[in-house]
PDB file of N, CA and C in Angstrom:
ATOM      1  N   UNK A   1      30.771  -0.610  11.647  1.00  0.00           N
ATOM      2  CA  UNK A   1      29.320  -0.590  11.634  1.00  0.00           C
ATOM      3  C   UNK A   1      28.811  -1.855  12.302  1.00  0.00           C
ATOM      4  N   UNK A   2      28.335  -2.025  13.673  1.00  0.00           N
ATOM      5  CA  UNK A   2      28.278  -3.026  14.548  1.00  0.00           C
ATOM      6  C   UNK A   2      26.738  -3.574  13.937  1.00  0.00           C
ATOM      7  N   UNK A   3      26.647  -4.151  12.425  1.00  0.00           N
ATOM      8  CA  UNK A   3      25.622  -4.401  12.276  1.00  0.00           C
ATOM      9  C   UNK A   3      25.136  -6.150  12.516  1.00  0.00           C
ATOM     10  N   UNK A   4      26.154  -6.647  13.341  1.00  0.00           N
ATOM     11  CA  UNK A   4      26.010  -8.127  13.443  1.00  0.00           C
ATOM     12  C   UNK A   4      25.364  -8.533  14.679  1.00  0.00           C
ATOM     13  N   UNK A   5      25.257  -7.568  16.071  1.00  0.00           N
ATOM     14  CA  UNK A   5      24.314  -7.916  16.932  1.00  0.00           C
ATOM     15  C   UNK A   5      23.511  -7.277  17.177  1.00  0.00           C
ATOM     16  N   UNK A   6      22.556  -6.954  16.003  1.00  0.00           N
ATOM     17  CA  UNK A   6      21.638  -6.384  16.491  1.00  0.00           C
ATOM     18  C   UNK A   6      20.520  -7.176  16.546  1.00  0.00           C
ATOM     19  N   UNK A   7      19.771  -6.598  17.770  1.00  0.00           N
ATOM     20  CA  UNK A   7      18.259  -7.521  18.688  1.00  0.00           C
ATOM     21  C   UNK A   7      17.130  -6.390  17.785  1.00  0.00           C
ATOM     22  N   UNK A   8      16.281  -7.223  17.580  1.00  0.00           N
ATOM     23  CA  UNK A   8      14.761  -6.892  17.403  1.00  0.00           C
ATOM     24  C   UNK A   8      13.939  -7.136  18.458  1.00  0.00           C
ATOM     25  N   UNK A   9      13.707  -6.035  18.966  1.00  0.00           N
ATOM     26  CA  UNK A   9      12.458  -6.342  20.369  1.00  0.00           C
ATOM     27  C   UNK A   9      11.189  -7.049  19.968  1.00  0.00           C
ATOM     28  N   UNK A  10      10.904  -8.176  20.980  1.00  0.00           N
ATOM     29  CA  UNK A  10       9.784  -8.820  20.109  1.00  0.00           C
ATOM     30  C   UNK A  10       8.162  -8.126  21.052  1.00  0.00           C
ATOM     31  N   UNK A  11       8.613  -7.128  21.738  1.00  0.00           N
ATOM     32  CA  UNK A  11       7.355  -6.065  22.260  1.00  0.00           C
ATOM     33  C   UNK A  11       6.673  -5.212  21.298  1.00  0.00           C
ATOM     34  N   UNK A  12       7.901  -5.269  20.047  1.00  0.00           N
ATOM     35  CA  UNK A  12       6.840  -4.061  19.273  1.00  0.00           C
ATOM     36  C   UNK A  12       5.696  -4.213  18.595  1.00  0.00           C
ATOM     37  N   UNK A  13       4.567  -3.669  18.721  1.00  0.00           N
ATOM     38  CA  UNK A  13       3.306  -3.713  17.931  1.00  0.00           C
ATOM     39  C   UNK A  13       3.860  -3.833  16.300  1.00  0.00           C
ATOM     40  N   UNK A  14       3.321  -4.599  15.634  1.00  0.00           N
ATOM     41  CA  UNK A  14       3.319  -4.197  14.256  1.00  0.00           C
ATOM     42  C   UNK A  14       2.199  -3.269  13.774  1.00  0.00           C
ATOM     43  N   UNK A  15       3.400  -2.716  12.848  1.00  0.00           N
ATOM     44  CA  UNK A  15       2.418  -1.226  12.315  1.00  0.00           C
ATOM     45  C   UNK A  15       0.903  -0.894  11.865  1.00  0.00           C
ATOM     46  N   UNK A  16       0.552  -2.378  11.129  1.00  0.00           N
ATOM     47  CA  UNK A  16      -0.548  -2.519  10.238  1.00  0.00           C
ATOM     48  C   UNK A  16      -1.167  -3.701  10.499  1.00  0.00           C
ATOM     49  N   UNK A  17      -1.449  -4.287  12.224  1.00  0.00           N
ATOM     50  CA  UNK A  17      -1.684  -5.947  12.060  1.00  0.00           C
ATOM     51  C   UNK A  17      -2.883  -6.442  11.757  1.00  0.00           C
ATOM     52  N   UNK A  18      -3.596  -5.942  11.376  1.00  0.00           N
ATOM     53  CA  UNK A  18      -4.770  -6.782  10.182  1.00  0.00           C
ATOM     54  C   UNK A  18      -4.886  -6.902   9.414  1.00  0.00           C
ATOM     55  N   UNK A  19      -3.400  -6.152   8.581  1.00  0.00           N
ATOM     56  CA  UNK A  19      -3.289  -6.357   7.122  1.00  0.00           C
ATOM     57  C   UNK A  19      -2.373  -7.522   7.338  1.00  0.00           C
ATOM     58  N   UNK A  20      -2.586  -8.408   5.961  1.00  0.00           N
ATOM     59  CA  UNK A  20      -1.913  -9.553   5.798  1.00  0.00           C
ATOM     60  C   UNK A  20      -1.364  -8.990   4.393  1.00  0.00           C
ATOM     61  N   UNK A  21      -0.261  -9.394   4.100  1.00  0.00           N
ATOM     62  CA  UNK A  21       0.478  -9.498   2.952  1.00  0.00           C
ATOM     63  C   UNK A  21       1.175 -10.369   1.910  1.00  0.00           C
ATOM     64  N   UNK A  22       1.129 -10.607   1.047  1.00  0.00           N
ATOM     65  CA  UNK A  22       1.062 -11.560   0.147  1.00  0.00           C
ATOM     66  C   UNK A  22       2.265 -11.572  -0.681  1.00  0.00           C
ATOM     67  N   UNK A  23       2.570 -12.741  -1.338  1.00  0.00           N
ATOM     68  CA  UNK A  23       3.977 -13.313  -1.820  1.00  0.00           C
ATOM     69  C   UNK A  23       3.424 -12.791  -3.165  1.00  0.00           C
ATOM     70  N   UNK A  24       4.681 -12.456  -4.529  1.00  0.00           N
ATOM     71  CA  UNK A  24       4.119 -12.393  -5.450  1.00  0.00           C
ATOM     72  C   UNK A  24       3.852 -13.889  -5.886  1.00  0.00           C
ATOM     73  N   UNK A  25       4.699 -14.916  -5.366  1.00  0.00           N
ATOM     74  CA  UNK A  25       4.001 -16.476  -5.956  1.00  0.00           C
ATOM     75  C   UNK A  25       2.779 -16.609  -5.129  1.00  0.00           C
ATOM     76  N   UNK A  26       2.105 -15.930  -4.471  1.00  0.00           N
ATOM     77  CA  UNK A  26       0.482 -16.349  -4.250  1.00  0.00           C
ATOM     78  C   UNK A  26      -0.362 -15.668  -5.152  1.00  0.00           C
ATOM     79  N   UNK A  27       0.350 -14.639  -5.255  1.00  0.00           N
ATOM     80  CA  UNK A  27      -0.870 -13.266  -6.186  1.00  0.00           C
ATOM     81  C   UNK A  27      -0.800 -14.545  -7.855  1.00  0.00           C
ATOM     82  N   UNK A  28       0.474 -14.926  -8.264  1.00  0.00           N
ATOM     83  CA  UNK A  28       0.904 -15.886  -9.303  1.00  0.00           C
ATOM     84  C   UNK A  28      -0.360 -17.275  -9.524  1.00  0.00           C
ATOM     85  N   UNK A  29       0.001 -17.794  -8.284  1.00  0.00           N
ATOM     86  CA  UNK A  29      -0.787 -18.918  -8.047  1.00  0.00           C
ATOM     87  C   UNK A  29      -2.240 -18.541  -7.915  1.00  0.00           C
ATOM     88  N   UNK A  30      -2.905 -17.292  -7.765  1.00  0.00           N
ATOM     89  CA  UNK A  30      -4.225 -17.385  -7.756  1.00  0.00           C
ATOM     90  C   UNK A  30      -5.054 -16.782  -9.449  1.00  0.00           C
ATOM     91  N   UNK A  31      -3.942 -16.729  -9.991  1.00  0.00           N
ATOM     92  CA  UNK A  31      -4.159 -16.400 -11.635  1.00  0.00           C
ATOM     93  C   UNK A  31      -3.994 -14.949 -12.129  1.00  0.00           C
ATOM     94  N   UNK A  32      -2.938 -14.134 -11.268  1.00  0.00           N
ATOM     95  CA  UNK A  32      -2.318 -12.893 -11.189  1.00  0.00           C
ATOM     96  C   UNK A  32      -3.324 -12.135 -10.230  1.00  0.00           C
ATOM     97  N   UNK A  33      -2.936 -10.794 -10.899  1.00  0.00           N
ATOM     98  CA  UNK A  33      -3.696  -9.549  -9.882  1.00  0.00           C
ATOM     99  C   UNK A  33      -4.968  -9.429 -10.214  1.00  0.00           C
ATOM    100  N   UNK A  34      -5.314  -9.807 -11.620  1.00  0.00           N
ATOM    101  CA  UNK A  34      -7.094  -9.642 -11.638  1.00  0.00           C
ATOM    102  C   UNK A  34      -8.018 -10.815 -10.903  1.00  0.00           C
ATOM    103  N   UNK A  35      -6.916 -11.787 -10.473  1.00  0.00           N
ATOM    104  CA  UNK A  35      -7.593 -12.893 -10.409  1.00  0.00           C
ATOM    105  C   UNK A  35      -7.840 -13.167  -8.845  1.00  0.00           C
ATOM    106  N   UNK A  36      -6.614 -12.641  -8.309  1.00  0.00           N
ATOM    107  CA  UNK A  36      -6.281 -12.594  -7.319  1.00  0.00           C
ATOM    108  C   UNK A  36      -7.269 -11.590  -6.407  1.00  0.00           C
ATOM    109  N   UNK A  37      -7.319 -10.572  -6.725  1.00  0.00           N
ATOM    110  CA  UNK A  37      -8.411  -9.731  -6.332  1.00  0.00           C
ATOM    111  C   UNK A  37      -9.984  -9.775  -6.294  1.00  0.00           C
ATOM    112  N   UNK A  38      -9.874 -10.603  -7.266  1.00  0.00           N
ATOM    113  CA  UNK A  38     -11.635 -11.166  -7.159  1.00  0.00           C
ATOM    114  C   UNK A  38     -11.434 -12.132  -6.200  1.00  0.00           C
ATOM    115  N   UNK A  39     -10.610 -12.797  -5.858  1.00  0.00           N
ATOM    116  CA  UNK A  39     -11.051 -14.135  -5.145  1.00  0.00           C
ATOM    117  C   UNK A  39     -10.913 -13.467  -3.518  1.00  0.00           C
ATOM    118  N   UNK A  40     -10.369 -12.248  -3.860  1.00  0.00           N
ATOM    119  CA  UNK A  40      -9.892 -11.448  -2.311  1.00  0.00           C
ATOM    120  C   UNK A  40     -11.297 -10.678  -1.894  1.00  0.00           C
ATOM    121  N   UNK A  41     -12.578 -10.446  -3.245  1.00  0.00           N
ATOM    122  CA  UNK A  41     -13.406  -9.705  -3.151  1.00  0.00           C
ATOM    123  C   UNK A  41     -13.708  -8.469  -3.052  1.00  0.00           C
ATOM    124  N   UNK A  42     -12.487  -7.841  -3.877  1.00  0.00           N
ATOM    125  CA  UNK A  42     -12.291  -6.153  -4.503  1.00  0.00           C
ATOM    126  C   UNK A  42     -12.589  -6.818  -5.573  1.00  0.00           C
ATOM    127  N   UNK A  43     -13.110  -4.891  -5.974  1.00  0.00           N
ATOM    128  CA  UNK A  43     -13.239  -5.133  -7.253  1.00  0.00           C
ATOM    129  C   UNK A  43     -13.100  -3.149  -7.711  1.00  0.00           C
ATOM    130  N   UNK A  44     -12.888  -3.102  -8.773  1.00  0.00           N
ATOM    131  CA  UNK A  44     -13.053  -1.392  -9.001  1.00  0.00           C
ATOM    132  C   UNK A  44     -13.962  -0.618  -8.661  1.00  0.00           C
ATOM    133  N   UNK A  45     -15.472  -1.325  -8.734  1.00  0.00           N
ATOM    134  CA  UNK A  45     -16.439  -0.589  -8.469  1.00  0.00           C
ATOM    135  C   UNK A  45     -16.536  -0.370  -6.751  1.00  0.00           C
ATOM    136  N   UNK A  46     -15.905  -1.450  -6.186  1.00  0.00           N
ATOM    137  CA  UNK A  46     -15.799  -0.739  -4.626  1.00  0.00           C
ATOM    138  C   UNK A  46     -14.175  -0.075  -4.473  1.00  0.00           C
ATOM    139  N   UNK A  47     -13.620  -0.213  -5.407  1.00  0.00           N
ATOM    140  CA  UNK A  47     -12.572   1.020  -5.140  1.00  0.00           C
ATOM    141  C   UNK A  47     -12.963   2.302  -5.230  1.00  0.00           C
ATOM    142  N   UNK A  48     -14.027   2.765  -6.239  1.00  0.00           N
ATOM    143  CA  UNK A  48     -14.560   3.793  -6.519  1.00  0.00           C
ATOM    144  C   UNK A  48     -15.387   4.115  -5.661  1.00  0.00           C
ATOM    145  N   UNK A  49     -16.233   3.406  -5.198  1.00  0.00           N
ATOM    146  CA  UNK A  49     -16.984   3.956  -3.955  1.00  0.00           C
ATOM    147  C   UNK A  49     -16.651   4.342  -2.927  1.00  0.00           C
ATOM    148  N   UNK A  50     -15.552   3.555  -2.620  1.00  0.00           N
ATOM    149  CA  UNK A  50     -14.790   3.815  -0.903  1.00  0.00           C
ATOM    150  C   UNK A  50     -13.859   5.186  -1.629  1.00  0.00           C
ATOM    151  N   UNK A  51     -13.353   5.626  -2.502  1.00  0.00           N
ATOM    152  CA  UNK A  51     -12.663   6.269  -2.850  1.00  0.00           C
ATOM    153  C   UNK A  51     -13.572   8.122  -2.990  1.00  0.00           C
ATOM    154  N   UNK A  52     -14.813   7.287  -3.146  1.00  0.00           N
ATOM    155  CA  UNK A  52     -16.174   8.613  -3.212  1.00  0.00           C
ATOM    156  C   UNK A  52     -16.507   9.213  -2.116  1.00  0.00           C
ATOM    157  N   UNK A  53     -16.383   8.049  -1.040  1.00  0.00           N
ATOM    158  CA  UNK A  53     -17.058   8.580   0.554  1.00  0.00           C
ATOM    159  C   UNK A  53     -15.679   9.473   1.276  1.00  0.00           C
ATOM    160  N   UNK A  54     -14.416   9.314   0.348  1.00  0.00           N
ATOM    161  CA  UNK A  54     -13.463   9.964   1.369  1.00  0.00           C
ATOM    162  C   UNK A  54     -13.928  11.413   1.281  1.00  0.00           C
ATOM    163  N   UNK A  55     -13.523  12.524   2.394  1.00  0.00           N
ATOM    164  CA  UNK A  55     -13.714  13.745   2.296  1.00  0.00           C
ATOM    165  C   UNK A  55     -12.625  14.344   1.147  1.00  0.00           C
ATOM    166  N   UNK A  56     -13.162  15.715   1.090  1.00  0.00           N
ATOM    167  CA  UNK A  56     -11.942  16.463  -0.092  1.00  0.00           C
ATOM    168  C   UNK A  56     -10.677  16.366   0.441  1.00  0.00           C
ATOM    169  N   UNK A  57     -10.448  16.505   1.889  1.00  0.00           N
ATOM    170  CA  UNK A  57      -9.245  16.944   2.189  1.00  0.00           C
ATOM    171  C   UNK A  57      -8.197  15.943   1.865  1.00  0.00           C
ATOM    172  N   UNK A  58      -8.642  14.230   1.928  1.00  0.00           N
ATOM    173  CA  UNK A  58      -7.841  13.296   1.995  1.00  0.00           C
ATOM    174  C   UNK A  58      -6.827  13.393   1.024  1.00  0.00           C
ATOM    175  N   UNK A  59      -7.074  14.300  -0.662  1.00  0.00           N
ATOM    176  CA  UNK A  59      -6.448  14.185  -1.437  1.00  0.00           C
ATOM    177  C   UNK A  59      -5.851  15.546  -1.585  1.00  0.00           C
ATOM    178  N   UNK A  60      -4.514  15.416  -2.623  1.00  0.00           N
ATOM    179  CA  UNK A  60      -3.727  16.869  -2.475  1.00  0.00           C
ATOM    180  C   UNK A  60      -4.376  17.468  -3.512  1.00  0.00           C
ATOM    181  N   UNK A  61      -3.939  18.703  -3.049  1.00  0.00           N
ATOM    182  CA  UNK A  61      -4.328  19.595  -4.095  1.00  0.00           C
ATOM    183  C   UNK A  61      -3.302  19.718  -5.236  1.00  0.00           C
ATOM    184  N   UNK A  62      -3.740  20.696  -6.302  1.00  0.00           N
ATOM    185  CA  UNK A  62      -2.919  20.501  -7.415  1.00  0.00           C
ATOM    186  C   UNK A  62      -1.554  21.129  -7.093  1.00  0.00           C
ATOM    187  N   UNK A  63      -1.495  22.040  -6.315  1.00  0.00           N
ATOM    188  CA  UNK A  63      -0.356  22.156  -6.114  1.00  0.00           C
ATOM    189  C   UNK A  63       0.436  21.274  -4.937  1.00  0.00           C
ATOM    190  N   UNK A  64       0.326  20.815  -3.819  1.00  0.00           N
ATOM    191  CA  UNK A  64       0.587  19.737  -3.583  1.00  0.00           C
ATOM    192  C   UNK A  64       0.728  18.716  -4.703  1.00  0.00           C
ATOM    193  N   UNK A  65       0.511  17.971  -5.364  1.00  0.00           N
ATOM    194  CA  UNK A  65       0.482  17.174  -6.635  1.00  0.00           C
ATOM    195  C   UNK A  65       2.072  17.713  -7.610  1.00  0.00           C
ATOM    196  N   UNK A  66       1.517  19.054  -8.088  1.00  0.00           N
ATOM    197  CA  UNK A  66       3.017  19.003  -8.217  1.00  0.00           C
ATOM    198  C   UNK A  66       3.929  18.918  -7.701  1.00  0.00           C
ATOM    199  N   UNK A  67       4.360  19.525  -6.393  1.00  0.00           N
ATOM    200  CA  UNK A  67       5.143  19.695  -5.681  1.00  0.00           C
ATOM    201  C   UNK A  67       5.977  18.284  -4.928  1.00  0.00           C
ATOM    202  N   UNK A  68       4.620  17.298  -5.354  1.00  0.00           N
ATOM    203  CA  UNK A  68       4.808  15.680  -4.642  1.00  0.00           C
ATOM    204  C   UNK A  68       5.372  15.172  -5.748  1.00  0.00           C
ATOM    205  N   UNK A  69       5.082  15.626  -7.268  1.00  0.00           N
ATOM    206  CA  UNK A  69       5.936  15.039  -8.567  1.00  0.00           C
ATOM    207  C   UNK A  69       7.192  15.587  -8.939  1.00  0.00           C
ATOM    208  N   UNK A  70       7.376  16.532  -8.440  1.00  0.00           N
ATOM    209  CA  UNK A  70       8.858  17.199  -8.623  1.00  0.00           C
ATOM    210  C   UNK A  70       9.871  16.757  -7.628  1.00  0.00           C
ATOM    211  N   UNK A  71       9.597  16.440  -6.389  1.00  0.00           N
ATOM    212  CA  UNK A  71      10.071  16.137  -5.359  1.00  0.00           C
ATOM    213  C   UNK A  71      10.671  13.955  -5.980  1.00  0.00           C
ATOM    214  N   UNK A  72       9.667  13.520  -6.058  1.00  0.00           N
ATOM    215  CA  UNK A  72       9.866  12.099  -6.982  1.00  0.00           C
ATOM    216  C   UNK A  72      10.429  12.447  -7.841  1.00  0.00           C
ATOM    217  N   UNK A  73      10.564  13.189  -8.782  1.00  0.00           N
ATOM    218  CA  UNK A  73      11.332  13.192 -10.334  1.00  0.00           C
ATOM    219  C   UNK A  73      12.900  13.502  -9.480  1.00  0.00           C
ATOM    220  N   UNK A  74      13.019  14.168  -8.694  1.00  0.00           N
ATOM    221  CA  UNK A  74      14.549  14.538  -7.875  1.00  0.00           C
ATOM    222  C   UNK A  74      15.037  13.609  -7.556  1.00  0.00           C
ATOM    223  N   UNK A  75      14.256  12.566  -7.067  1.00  0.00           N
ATOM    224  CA  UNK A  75      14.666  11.334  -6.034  1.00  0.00           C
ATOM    225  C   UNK A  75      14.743  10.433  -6.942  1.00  0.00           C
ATOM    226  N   UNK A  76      15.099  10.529  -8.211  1.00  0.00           N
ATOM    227  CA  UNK A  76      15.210   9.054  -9.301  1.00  0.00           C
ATOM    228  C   UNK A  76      16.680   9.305  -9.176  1.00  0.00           C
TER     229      UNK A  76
END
């Protein structure tokens, strides 16, 4: 398994680059996840809103839902 030279192209776009991502010792250092999130400027009530404006389709249906929990319960 020639896994000792392998090159990472440094051309590739990253997947998500305006998301920044965080250490759990920063989320730690800013006084955990509740704390951390306020100082990030979420909060639930704009989770709920942005979560209101999505259309129906974004979410599965119930059967999708099961079908996405049976599929996870297999994969443990």
């Amino acid at each position: 398994m020639g896994k000792k030279n392998i090159e990472i192209s440094k051309d590739n776009d990253r997947l998500f680059p305006n998301v920044k991502s965080y250490s759990i010792n920063e989320i730690m250092a800013a006084g955990g996840p509740d704390a951390f999130a306020e100082k990030m400027g979420k909060s639930w009530e704009n989770l709920i809103a942005n979560l209101e404006k999505l259309p129906k389709e974004a979410f599965l249906t119930d059967e999708e839902f099961e079908e996405a929990m049976k599929t996870l319960n297999q994969s443990k």
